[in-house]
PDB file of N, CA and C in Angstrom:
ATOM      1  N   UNK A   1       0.850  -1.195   0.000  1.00  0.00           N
ATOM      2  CA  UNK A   1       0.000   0.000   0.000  1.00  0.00           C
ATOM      3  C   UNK A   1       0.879   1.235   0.000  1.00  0.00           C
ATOM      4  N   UNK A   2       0.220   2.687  -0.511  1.00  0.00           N
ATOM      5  CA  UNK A   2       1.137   3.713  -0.981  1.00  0.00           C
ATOM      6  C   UNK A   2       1.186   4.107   0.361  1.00  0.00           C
ATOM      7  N   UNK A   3       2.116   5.091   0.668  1.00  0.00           N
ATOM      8  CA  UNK A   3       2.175   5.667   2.241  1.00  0.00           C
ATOM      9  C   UNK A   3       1.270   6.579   1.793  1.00  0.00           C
ATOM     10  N   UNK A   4       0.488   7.381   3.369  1.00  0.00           N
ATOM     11  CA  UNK A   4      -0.171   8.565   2.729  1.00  0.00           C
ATOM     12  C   UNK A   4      -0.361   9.505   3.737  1.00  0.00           C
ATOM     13  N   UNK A   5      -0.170  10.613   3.000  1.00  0.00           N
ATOM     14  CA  UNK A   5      -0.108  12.207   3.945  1.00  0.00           C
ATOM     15  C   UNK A   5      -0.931  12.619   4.271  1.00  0.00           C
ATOM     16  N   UNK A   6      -1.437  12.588   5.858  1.00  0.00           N
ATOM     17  CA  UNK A   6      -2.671  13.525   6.010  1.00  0.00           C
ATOM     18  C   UNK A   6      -2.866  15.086   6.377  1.00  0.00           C
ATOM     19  N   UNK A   7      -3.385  15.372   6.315  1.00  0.00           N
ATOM     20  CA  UNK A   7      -3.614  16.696   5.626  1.00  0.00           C
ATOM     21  C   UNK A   7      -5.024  17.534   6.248  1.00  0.00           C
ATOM     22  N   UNK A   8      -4.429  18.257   7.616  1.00  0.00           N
ATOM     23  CA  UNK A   8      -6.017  19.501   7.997  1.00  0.00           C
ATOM     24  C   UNK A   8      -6.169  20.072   7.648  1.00  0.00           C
ATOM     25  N   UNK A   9      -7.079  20.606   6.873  1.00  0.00           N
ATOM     26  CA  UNK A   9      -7.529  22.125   6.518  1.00  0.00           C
ATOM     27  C   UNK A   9      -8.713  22.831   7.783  1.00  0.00           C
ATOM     28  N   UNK A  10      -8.146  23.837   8.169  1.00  0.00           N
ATOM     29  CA  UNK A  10      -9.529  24.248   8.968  1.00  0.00           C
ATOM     30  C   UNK A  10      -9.574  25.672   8.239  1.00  0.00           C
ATOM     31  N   UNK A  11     -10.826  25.705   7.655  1.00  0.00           N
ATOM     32  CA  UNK A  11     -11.859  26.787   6.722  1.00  0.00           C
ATOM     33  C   UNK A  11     -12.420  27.205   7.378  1.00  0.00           C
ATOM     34  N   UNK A  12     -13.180  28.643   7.376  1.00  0.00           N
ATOM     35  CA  UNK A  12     -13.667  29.561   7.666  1.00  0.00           C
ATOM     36  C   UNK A  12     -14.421  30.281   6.531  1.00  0.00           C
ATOM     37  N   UNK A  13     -14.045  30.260   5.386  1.00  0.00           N
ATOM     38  CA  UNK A  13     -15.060  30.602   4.672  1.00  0.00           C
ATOM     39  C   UNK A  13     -15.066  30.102   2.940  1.00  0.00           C
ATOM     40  N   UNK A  14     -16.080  30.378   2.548  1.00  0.00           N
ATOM     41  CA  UNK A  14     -16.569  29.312   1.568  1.00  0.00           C
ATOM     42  C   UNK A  14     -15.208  29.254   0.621  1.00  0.00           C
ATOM     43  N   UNK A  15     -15.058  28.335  -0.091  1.00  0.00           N
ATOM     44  CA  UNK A  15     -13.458  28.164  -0.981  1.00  0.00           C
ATOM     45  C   UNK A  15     -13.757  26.830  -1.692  1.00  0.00           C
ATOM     46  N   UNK A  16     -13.252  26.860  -2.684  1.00  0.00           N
ATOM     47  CA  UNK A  16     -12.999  25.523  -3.716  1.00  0.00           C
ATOM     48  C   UNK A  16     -11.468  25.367  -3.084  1.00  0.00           C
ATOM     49  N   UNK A  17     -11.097  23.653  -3.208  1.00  0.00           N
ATOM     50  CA  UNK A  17      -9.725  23.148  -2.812  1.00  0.00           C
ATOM     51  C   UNK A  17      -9.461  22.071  -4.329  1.00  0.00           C
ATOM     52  N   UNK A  18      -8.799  22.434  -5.664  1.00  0.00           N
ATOM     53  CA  UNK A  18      -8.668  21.244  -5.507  1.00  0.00           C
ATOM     54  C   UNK A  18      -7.290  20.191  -5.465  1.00  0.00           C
ATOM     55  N   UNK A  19      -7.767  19.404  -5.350  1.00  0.00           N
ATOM     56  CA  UNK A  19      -7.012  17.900  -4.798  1.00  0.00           C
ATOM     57  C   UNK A  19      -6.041  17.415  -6.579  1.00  0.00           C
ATOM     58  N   UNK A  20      -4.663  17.463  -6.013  1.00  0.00           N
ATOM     59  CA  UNK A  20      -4.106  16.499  -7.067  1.00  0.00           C
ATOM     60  C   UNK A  20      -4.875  15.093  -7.304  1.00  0.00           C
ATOM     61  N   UNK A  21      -4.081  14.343  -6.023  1.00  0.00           N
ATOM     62  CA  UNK A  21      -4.797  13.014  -6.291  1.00  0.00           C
ATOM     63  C   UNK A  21      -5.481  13.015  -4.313  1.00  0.00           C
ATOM     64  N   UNK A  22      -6.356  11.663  -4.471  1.00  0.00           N
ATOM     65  CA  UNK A  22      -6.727  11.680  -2.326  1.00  0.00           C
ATOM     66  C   UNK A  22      -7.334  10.400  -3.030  1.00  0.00           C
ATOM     67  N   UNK A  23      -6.922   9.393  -1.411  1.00  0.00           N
ATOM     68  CA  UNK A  23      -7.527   8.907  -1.379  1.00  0.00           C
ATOM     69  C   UNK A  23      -8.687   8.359  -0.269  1.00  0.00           C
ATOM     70  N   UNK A  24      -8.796   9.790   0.251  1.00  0.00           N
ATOM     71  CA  UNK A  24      -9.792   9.706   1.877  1.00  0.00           C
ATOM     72  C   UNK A  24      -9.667  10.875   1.917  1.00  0.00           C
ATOM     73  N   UNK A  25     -10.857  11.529   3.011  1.00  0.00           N
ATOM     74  CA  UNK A  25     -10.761  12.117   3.786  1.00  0.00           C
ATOM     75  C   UNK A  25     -12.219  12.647   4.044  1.00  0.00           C
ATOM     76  N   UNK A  26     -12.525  13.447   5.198  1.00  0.00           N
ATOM     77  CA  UNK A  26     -13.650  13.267   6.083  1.00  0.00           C
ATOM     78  C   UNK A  26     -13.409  14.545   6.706  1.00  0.00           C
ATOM     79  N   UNK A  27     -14.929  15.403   7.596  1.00  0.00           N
ATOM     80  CA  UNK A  27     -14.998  16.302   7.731  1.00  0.00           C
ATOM     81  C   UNK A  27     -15.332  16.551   9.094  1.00  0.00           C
ATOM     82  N   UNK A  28     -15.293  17.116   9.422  1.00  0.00           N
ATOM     83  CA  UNK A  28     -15.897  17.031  11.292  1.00  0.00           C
ATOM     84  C   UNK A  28     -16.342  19.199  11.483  1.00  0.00           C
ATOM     85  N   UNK A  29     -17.512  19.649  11.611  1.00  0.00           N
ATOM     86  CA  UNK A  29     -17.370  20.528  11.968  1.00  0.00           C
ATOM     87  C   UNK A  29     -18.783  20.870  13.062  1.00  0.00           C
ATOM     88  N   UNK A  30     -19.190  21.925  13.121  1.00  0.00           N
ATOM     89  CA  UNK A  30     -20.771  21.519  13.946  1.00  0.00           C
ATOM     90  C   UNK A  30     -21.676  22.203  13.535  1.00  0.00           C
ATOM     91  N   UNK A  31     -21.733  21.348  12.210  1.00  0.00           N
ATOM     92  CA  UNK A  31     -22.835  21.720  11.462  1.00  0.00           C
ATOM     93  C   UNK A  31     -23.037  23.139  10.545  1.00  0.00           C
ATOM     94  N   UNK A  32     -21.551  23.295  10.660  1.00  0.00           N
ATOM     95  CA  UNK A  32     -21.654  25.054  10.056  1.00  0.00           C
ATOM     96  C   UNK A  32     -21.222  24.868   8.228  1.00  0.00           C
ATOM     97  N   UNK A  33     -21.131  23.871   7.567  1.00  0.00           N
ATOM     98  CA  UNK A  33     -20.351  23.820   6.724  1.00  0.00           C
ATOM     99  C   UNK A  33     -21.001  22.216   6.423  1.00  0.00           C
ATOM    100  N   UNK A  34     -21.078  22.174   4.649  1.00  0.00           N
ATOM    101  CA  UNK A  34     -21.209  21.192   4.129  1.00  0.00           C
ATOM    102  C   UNK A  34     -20.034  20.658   3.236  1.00  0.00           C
ATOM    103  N   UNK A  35     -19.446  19.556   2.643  1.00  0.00           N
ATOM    104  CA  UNK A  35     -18.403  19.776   1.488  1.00  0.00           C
ATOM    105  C   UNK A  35     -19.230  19.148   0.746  1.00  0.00           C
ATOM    106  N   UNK A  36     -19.001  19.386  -0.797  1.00  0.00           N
ATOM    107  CA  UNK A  36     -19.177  18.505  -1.722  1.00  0.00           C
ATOM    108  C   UNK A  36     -17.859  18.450  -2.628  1.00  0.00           C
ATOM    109  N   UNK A  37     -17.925  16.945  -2.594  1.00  0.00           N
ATOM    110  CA  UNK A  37     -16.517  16.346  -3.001  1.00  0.00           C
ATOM    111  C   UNK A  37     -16.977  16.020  -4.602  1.00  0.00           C
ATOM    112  N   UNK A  38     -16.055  15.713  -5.551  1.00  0.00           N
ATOM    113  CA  UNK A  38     -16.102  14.918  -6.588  1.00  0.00           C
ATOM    114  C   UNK A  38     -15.293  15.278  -7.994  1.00  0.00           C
ATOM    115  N   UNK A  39     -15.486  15.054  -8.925  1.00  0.00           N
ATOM    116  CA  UNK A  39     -14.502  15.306 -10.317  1.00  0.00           C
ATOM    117  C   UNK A  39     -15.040  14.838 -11.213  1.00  0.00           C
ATOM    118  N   UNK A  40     -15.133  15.675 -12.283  1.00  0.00           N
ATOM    119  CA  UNK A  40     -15.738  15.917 -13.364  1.00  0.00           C
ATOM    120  C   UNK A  40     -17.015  17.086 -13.116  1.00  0.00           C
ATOM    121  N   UNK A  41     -17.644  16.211 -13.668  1.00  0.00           N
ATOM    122  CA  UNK A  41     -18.922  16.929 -13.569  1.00  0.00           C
ATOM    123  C   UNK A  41     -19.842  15.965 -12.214  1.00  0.00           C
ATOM    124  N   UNK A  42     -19.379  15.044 -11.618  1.00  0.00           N
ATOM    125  CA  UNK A  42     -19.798  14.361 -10.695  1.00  0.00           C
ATOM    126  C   UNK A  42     -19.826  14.515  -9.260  1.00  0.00           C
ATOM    127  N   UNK A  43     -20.933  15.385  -8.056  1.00  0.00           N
ATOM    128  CA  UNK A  43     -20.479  15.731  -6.736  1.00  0.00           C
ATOM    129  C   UNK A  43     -21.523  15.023  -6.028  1.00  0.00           C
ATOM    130  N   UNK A  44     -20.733  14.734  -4.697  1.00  0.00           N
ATOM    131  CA  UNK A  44     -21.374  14.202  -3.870  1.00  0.00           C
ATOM    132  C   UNK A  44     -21.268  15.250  -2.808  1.00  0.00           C
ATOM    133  N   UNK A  45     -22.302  15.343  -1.369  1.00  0.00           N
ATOM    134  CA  UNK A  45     -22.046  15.910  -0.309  1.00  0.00           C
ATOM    135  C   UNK A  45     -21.464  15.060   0.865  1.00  0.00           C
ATOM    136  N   UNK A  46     -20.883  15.913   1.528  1.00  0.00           N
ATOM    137  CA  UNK A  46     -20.327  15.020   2.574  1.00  0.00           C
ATOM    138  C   UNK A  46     -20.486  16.076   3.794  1.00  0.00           C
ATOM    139  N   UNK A  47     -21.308  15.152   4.721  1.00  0.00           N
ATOM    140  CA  UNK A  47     -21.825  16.357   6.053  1.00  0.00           C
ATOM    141  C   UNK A  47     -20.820  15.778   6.915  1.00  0.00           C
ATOM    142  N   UNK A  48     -21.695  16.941   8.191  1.00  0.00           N
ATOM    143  CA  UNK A  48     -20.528  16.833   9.445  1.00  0.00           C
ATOM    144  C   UNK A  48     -20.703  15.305   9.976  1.00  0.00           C
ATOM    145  N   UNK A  49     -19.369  14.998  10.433  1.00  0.00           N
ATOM    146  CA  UNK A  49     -18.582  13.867  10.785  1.00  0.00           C
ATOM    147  C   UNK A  49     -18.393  12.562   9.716  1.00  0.00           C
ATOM    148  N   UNK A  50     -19.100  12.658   8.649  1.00  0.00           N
ATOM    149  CA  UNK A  50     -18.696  12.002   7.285  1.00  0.00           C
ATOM    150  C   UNK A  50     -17.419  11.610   7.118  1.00  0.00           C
ATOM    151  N   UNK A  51     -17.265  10.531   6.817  1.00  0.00           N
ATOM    152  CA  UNK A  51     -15.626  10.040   6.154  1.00  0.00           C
ATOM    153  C   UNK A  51     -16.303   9.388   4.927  1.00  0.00           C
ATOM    154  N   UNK A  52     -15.352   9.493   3.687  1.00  0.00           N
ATOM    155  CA  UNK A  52     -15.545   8.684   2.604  1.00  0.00           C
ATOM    156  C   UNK A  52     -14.030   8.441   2.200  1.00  0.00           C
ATOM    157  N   UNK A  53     -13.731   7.261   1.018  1.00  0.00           N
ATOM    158  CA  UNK A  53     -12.727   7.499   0.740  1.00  0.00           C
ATOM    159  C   UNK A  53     -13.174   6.786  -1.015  1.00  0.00           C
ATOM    160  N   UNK A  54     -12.294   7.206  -1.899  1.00  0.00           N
ATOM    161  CA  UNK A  54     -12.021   6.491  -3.185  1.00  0.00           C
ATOM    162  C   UNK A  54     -11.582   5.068  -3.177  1.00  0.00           C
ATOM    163  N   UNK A  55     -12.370   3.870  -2.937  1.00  0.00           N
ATOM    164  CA  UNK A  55     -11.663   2.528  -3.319  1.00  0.00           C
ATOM    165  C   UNK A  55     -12.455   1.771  -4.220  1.00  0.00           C
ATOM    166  N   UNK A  56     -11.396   1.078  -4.863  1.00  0.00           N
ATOM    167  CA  UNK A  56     -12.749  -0.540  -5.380  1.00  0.00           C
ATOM    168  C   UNK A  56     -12.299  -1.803  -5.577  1.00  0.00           C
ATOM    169  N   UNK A  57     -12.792  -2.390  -4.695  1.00  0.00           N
ATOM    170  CA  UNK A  57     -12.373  -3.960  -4.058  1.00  0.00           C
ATOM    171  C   UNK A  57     -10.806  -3.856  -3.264  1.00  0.00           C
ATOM    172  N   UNK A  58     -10.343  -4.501  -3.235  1.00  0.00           N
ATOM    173  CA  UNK A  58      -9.252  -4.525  -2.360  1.00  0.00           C
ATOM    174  C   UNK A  58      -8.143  -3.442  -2.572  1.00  0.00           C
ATOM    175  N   UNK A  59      -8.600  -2.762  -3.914  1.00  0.00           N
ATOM    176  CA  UNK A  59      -7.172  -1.570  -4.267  1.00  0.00           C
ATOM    177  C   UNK A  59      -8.157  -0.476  -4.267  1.00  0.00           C
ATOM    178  N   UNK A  60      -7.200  -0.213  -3.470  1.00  0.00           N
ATOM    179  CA  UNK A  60      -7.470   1.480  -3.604  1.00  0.00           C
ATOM    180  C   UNK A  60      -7.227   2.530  -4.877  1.00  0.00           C
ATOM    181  N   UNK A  61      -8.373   2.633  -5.182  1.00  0.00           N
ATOM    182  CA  UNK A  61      -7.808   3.773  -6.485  1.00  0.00           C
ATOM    183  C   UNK A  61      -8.055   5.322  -6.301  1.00  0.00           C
ATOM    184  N   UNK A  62      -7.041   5.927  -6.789  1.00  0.00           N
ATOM    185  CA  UNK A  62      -6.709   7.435  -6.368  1.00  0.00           C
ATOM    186  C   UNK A  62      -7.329   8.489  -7.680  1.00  0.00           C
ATOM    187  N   UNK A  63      -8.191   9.078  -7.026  1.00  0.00           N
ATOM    188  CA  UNK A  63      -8.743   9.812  -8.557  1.00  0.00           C
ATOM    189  C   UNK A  63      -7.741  11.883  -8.680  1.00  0.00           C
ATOM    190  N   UNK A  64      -8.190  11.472  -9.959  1.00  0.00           N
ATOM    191  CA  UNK A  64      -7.193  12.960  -9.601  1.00  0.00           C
ATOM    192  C   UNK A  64      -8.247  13.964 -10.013  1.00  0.00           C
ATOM    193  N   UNK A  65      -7.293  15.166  -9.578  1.00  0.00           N
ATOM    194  CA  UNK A  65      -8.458  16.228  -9.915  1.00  0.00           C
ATOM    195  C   UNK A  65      -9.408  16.451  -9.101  1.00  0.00           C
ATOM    196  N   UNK A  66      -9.308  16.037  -7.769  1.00  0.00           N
ATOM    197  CA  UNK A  66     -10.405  15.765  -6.949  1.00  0.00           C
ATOM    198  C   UNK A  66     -10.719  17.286  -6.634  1.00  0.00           C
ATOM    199  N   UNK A  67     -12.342  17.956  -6.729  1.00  0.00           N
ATOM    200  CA  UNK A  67     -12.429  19.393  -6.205  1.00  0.00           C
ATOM    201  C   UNK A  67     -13.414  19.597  -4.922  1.00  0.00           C
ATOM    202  N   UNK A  68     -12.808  20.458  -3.521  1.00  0.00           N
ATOM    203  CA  UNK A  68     -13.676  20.473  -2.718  1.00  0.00           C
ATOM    204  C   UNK A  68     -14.483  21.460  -2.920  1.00  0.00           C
ATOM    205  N   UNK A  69     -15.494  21.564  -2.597  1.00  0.00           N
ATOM    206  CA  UNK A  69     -16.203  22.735  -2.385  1.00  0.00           C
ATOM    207  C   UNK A  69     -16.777  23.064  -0.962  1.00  0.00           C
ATOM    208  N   UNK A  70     -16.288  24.192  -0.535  1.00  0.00           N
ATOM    209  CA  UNK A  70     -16.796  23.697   0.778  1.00  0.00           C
ATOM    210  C   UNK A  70     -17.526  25.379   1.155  1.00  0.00           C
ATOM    211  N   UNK A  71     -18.469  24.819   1.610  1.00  0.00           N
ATOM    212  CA  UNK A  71     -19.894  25.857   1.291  1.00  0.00           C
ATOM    213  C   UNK A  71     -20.452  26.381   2.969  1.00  0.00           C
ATOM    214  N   UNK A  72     -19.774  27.296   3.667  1.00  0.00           N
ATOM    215  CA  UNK A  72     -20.604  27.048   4.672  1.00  0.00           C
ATOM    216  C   UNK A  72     -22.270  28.088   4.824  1.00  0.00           C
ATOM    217  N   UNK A  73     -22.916  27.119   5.891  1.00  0.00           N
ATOM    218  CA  UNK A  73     -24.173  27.390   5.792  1.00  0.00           C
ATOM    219  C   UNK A  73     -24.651  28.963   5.865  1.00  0.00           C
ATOM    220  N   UNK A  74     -25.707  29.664   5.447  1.00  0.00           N
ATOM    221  CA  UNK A  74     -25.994  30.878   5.903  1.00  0.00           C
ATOM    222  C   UNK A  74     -26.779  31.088   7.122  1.00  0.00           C
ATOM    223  N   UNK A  75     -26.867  32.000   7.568  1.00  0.00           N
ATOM    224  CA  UNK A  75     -27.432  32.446   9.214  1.00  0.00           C
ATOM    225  C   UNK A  75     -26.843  31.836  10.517  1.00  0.00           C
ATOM    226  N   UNK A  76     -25.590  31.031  10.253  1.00  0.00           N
ATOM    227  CA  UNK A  76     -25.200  30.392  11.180  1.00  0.00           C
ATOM    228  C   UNK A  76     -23.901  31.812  11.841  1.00  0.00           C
ATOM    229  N   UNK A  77     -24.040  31.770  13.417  1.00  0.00           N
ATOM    230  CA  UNK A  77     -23.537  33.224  13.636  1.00  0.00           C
ATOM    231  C   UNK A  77     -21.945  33.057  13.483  1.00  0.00           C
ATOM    232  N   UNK A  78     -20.812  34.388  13.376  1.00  0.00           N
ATOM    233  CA  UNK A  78     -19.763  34.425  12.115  1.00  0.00           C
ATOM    234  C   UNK A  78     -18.878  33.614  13.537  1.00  0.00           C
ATOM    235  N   UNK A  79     -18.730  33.494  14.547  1.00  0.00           N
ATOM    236  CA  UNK A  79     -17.901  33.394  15.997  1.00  0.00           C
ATOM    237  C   UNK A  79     -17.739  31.212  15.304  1.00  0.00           C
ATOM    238  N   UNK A  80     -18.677  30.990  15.124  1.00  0.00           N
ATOM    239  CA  UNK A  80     -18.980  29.542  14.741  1.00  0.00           C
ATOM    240  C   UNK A  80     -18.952  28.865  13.830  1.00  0.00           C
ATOM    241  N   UNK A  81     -18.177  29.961  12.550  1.00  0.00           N
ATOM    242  CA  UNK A  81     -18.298  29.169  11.131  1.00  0.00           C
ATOM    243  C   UNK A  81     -16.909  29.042  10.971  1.00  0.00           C
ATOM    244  N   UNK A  82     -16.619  27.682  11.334  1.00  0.00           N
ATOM    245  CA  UNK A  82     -15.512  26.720  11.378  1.00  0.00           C
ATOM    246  C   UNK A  82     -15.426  25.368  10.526  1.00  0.00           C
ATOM    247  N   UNK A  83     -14.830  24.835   9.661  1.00  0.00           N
ATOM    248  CA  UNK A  83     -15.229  23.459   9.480  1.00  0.00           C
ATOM    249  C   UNK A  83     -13.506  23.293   9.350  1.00  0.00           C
ATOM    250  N   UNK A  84     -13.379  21.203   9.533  1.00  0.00           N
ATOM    251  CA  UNK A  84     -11.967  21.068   9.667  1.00  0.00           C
ATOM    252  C   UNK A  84     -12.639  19.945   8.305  1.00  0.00           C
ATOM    253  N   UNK A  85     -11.278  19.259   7.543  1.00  0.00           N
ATOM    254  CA  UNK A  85     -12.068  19.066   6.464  1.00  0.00           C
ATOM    255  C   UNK A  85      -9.675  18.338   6.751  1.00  0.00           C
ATOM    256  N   UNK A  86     -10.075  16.576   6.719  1.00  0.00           N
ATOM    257  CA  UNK A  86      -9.043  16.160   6.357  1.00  0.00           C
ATOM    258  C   UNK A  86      -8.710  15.451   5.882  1.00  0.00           C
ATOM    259  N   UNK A  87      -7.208  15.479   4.726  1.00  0.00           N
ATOM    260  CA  UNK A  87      -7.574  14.614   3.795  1.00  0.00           C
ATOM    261  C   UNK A  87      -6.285  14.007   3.514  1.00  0.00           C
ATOM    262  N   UNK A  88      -6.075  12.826   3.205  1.00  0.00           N
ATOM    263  CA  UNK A  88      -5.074  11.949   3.025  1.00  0.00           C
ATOM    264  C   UNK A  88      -4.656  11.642   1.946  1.00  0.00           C
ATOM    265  N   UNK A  89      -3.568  12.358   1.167  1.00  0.00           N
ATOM    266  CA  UNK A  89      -3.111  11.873   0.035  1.00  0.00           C
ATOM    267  C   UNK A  89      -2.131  10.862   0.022  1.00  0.00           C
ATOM    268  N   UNK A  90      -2.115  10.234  -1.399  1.00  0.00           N
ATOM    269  CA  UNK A  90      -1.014   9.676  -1.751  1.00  0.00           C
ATOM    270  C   UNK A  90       0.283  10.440  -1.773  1.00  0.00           C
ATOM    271  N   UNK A  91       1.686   9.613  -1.168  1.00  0.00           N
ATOM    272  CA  UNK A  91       2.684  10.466  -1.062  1.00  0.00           C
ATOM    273  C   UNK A  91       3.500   9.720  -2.380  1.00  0.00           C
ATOM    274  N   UNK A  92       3.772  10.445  -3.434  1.00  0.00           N
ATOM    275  CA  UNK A  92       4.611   9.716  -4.830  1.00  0.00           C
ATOM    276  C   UNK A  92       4.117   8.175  -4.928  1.00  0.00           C
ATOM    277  N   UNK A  93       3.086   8.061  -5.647  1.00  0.00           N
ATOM    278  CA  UNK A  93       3.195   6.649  -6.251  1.00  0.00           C
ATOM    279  C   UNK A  93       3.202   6.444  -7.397  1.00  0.00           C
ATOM    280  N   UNK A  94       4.822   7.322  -7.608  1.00  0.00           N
ATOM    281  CA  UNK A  94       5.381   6.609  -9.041  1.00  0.00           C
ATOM    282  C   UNK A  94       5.477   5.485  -9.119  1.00  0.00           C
ATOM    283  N   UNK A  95       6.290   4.993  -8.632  1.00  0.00           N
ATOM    284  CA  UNK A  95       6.630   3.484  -8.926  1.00  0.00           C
ATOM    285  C   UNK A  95       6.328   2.064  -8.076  1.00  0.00           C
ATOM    286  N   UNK A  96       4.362   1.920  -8.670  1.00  0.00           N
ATOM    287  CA  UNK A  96       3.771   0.384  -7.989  1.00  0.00           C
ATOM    288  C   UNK A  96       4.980  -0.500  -7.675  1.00  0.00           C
ATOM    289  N   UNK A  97       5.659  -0.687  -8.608  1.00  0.00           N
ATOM    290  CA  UNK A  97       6.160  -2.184  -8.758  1.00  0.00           C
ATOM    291  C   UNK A  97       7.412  -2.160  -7.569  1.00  0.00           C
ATOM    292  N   UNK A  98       8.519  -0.845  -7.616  1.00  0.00           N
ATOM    293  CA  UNK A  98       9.521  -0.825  -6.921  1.00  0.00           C
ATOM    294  C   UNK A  98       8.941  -0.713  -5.596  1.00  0.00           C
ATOM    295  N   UNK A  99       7.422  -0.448  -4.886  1.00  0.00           N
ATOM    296  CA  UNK A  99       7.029   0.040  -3.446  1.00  0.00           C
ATOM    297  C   UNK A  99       6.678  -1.680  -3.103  1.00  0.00           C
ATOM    298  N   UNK A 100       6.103  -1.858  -4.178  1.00  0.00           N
ATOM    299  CA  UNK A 100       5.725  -3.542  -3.604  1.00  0.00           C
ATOM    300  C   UNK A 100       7.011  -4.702  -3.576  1.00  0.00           C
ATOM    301  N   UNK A 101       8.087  -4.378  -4.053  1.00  0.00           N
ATOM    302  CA  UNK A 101       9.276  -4.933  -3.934  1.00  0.00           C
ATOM    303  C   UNK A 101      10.016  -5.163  -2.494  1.00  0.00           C
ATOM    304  N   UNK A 102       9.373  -3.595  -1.832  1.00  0.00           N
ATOM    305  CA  UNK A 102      10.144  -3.526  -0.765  1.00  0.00           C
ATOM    306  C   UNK A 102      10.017  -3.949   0.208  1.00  0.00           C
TER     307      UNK A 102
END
């Protein structure tokens, strides 16, 4: 398996992030902030305390291009609009064959 870097962001106000490659990450805030994750033209939401990650079947696959959007809510008062939003990339996985060698 690739090693992988995790990664906090704590936001405060609304912002697109995007992602080289990830293959996880999950949001924790209280309720002030939604993300919607995805690439292409394809988004999903991901609420507070949500984890998702990119896999399918036993390998993990790393999508690139990944874009956050992270939207926080309106009328929620300004002292409280916090969200932490963290995410675990792949660290260089150039070379499958030489990491599984080792």
């Amino acid at each position: 398996m690739h090693k992988v870097d995790a990664e906090i962001l704590n936001l405060s106000e609304n912002q697109d992030i995007k992602l080289d490659r990830v293959n996880k990450f999950s949001i924790a805030n209280n309720g002030t902030a939604d993300v919607e994750f995805g690439f292409k033209d394809t988004f999903a939401t991901l609420h507070t305390g949500q984890a998702t990650a990119f896999e399918s079947g036993a390998n993990a696959w790393f999508a690139e291009d990944v874009l956050l959007k992270v939207r926080f809510k309106p009328g929620v008062p300004t002292d409280s609009k916090e969200c932490t939003v963290m995410i675990c990339r792949v660290v260089k996985p150039s070379n499958i064959f030489a990491d599984a060698l080792r």
